[in-house]
Protein backbone atom coordinates (compact mmCIF):
# COMPACT_ATOMS: atom_id res chain seq x y z
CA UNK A 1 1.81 -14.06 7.46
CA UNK A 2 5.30 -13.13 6.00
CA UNK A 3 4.03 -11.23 2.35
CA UNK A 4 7.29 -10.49 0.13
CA UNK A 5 6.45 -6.72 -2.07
CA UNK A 6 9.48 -7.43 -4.34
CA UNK A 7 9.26 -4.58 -6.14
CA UNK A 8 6.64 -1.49 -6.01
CA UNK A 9 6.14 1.03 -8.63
CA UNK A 10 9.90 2.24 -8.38
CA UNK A 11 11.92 2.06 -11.71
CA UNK A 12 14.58 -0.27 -12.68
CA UNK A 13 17.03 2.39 -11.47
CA UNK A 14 16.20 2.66 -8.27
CA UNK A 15 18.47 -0.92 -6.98
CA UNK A 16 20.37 -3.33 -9.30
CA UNK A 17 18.51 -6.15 -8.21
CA UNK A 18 14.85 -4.85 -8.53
CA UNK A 19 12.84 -7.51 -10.31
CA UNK A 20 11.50 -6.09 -13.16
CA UNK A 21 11.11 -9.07 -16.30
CA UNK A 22 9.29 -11.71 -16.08
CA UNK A 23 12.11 -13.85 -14.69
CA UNK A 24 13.47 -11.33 -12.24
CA UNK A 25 10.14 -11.90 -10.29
CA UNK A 26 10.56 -15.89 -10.37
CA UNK A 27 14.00 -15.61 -9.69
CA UNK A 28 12.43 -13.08 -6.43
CA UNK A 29 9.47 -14.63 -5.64
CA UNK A 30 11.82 -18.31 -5.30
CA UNK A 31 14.35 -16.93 -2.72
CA UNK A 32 11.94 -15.63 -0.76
CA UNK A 33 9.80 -19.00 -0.44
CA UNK A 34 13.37 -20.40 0.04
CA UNK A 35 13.88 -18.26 3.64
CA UNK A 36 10.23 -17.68 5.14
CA UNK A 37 7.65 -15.60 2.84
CA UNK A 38 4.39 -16.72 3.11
CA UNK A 39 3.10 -15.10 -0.37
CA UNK A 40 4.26 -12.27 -2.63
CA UNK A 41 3.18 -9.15 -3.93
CA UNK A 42 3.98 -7.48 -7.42
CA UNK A 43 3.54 -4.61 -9.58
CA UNK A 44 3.61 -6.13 -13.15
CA UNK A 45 5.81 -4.23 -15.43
CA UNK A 46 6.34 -3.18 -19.22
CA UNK A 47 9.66 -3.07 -21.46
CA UNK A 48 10.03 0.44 -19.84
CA UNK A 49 10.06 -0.72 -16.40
CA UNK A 50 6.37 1.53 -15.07
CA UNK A 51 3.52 -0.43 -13.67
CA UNK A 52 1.05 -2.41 -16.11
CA UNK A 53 -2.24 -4.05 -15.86
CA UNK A 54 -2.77 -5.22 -19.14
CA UNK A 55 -2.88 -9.03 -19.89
CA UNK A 56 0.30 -9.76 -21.76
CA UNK A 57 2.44 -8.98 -18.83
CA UNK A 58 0.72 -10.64 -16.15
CA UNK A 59 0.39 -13.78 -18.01
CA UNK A 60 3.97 -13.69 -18.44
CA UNK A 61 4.94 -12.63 -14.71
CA UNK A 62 2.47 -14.95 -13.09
CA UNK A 63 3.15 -18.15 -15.45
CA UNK A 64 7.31 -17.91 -14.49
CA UNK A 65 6.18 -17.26 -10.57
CA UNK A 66 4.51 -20.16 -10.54
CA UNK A 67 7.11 -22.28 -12.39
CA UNK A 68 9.60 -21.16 -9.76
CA UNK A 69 7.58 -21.31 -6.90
CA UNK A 70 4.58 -23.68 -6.78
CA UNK A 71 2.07 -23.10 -4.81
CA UNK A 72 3.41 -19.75 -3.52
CA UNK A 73 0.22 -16.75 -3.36
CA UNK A 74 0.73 -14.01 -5.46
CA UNK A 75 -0.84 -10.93 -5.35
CA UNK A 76 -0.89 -7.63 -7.28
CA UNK A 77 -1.67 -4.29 -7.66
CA UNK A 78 -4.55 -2.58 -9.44
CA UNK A 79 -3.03 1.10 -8.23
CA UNK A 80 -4.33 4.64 -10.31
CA UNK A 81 -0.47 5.14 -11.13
CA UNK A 82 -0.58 2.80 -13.81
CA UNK A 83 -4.37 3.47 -14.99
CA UNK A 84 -5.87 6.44 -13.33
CA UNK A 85 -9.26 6.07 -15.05
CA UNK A 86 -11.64 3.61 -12.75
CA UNK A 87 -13.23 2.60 -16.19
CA UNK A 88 -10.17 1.30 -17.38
CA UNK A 89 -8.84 -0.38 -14.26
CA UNK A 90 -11.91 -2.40 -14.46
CA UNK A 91 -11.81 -3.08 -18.38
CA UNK A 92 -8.47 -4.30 -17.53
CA UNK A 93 -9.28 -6.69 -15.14
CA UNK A 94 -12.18 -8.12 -17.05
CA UNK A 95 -9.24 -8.81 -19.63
CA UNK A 96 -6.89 -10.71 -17.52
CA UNK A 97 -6.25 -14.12 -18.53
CA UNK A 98 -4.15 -16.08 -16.26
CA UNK A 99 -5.34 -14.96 -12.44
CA UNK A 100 -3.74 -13.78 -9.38
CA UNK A 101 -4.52 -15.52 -6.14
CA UNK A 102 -5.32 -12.18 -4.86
CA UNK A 103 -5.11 -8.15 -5.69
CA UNK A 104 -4.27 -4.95 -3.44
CA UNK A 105 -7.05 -2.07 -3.65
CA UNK A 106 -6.65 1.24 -2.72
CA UNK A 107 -9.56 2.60 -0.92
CA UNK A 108 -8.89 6.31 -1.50
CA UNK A 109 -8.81 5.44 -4.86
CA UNK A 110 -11.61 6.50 -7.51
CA UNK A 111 -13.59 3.92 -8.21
CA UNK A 112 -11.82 1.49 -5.46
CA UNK A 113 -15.64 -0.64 -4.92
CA UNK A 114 -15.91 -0.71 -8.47
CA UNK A 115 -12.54 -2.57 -9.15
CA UNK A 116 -12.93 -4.89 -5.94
CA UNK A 117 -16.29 -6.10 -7.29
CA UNK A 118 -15.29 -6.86 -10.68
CA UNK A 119 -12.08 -8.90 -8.87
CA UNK A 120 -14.19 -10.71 -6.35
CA UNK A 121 -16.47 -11.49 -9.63
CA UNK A 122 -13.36 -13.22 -11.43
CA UNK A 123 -12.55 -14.80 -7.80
CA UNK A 124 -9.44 -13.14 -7.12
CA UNK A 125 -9.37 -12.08 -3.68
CA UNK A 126 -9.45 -8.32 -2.43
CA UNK A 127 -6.77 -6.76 -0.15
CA UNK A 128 -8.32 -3.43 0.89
CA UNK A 129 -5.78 -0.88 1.14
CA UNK A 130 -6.26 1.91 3.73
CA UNK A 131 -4.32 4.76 4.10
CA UNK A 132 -6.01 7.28 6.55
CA UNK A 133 -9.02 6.99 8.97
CA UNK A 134 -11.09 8.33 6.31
CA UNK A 135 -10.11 4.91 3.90
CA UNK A 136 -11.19 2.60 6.92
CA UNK A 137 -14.93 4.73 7.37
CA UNK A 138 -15.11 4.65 3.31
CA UNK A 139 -14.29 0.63 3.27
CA UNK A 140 -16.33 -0.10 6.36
CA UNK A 141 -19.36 1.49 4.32
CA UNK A 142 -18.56 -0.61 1.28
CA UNK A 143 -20.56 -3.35 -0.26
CA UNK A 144 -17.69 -5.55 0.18
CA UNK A 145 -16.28 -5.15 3.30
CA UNK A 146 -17.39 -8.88 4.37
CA UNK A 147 -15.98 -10.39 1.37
CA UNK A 148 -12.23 -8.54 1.67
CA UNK A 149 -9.70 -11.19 2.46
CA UNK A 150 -7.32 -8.79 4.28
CA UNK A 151 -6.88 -4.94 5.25
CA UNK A 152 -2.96 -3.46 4.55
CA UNK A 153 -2.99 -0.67 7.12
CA UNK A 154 -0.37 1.53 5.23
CA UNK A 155 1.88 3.27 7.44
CA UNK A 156 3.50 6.12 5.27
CA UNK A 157 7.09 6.89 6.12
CA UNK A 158 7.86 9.30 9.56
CA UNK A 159 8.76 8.85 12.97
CA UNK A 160 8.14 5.65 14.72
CA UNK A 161 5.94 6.97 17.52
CA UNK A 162 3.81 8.57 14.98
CA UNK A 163 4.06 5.66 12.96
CA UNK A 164 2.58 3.60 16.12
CA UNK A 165 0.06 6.11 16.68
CA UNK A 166 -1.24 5.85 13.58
CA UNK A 167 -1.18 1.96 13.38
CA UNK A 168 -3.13 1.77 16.72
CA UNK A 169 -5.86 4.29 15.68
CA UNK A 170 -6.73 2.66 12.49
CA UNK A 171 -6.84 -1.08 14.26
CA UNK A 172 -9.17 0.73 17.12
CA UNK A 173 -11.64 1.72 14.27
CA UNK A 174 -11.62 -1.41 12.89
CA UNK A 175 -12.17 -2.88 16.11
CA UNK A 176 -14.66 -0.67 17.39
CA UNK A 177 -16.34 -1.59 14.12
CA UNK A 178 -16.62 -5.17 14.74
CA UNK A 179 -14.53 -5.60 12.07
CA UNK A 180 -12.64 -8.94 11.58
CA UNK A 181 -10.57 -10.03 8.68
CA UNK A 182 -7.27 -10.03 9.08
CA UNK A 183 -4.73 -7.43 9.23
CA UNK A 184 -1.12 -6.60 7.30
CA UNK A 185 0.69 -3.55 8.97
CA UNK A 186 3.11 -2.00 6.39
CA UNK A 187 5.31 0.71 6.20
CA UNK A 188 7.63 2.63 3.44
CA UNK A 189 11.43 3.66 3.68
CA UNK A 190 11.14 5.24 6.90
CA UNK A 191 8.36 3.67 8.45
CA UNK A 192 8.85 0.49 6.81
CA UNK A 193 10.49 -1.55 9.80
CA UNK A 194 9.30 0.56 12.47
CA UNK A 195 5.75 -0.91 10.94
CA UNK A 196 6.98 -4.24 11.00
CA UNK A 197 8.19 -4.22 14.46
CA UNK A 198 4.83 -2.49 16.18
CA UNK A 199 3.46 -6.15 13.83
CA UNK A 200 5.40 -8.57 15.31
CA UNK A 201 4.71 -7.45 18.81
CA UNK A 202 0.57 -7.07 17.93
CA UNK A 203 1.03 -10.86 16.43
CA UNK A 204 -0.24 -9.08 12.81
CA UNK A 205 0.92 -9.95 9.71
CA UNK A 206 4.19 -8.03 8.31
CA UNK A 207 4.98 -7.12 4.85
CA UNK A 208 8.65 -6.06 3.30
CA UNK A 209 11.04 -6.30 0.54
CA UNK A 210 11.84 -4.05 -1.82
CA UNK A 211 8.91 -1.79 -2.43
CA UNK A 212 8.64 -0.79 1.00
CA UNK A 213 12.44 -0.36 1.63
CA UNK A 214 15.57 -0.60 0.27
CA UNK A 215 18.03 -0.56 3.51
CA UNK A 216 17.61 -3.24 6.34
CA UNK A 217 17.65 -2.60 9.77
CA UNK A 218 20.83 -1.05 10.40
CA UNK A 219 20.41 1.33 7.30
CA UNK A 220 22.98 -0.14 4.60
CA UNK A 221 21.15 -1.15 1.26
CA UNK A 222 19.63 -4.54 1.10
CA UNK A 223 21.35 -7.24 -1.30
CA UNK A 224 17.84 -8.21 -2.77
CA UNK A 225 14.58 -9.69 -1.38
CA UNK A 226 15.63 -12.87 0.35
CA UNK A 227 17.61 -10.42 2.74
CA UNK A 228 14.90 -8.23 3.54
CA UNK A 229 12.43 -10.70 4.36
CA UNK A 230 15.06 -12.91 5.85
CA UNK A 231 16.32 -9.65 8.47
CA UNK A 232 12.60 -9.41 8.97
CA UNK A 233 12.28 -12.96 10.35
CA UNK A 234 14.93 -12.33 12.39
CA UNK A 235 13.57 -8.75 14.09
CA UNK A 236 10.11 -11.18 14.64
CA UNK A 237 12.06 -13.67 16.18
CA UNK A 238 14.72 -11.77 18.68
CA UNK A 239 11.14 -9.53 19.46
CA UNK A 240 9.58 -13.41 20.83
CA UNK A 241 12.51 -13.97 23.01
């Protein structure tokens, strides 16, 4: 699984070809079918560029993704950032109109069950995102743990040997748990390729574009998308020979 983030809750400021309209992400989520990504994730925004979930918006992002790129998965984000009341998350979902194939949950989240239930209800998938040891005890106890469609291990940014450490102790309590859906490592800016790498070389899925990082490999700042996913194709494939 190659998943495309193409843009993250960073502002239109932060690189020149961040997809932020409604066409931006089409434009996106099309070049990165075109060289390898297996699905995309989003963060829907507003005229102001900050993360949404209200109905307008989505409609609009996920009608042009699909235009572009048939048949391509998209997933999104129901983070606090952009509604930090659990009430509201889930009023909000309840209200969408046109459906992702799937939506990223944040386990340390308030009211993270809550949210995944009232997806699962509307049958978009769950991603469960865990963050810490403490996520993957909280999401093993859930009600929902059977029905998640895949875990995002996220590997916040520091050295890669801590980064690996990390990875491998979360995947051992998720083993040790008899756990088994399947697992997306990703890191951010620092750890973001480091993540992808210790991936690749586990045979787990990878994640990257522009929400996770904005440099490739050899640290100078990725053109757009398509590059990032298409350098990541490349680490997985010199990593097989």
């Amino acid at each position: 699984m190659v998943q495309a983030c193409l843009n993250g809750a960073r502002m239109p400021s932060a690189h020149p070809r961040l997809p932020v309209t409604a066409a931006d992400l089409a434009a996106a989520a099309s070049a990165v079918l075109a060289v390898g990504a297996t699905s995309v994730h989003i963060h829907v925004k507003d005229a102001r560029g900050r993360d949404t979930l209200t109905a307008g918006p989505l409609d609009a992002a996920l009608g042009a993704i699909r235009a572009a790129a048939p048949g391509l998965p998209i997933g999104v984000t129901t983070g606090a950032w952009a509604q930090p009341r659990a009430d509201a998350r889930v009023a909000l979902v309840e209200s969408w109109r046109e459906l992702p194939d799937f939506a990223s949950v944040n386990w340390h989240e308030d009211g993270a069950e809550r949210v995944a239930r009232t997806l699962l209800a509307r049958g978009v998938a769950v991603e469960a995102g865990l963050w810490s040891p403490q996520d993957v005890t909280a999401w093993l106890r859930s009600g929902v743990r059977n029905d998640t469609l895949r875990v995002l291990l996220e590997l916040p940014g520091r050295e890669e040997s801590v980064t690996h450490r990390l990875a491998d102790f979360l995947l051992a309590q998720l083993d040790e748990a008899g756990a088994a859906p399947p697992v997306l490592l990703h890191g951010e800016d620092a750890s973001a390729w480091p993540a992808l790498r210790h991936a690749g070389r586990g045979g787990l899925g990878i994640r990257i574009g522009l929400e996770d990082t904005l440099a490739l490999p050899d640290g100078t700042t990725a053109p757009d998308n398509a590059a990032l996913v298409a350098a990541a194709l490349t680490m997985l494939d010199e990593g097989r020979a």
